[in-house]
Protein backbone atom coordinates (compact mmCIF):
# COMPACT_ATOMS: atom_id res chain seq x y z
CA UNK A 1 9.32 26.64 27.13
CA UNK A 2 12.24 27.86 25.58
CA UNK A 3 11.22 26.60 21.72
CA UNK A 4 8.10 29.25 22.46
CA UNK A 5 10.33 31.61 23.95
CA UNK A 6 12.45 32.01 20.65
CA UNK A 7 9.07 31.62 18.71
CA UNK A 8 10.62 28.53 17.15
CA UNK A 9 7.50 26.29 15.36
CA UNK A 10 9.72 23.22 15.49
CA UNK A 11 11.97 21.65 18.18
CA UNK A 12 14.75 20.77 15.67
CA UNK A 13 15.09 24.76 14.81
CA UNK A 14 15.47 25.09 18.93
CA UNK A 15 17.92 22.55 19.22
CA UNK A 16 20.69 24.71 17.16
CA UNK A 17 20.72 27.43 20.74
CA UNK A 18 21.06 24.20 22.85
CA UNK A 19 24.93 25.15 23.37
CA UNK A 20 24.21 27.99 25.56
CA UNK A 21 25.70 27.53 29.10
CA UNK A 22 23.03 27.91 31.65
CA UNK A 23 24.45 31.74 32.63
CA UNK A 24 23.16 32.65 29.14
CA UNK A 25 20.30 31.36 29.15
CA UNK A 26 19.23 32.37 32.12
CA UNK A 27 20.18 36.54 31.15
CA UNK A 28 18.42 35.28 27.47
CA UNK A 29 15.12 34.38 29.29
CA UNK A 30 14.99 37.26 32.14
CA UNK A 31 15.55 39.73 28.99
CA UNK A 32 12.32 38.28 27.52
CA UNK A 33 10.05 38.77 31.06
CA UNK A 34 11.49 41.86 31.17
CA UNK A 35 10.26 42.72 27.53
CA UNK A 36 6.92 41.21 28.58
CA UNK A 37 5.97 43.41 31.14
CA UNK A 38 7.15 46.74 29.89
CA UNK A 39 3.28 48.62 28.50
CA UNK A 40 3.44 48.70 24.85
């Protein structure tokens, strides 16, 4: 889920963001819902 989130194609390229403490991910992935559901 979160390699599609960042619209990485491979794993590997995901792996870089894997230091991000769970608070930051967390605010990184409500951001993105919150971008998903605003009408374009």
């Amino acid at each position: 889920m979160v390699r599609d989130a960042l619209g990485h194609a491979d794993t590997k390229t995901t792996e870089i963001y894997t230091h991000l403490n769970n608070d930051e991910l967390r605010r990184a992935m409500q951001k993105l819902r919150a971008k998903k559901r605003r009408p374009k």
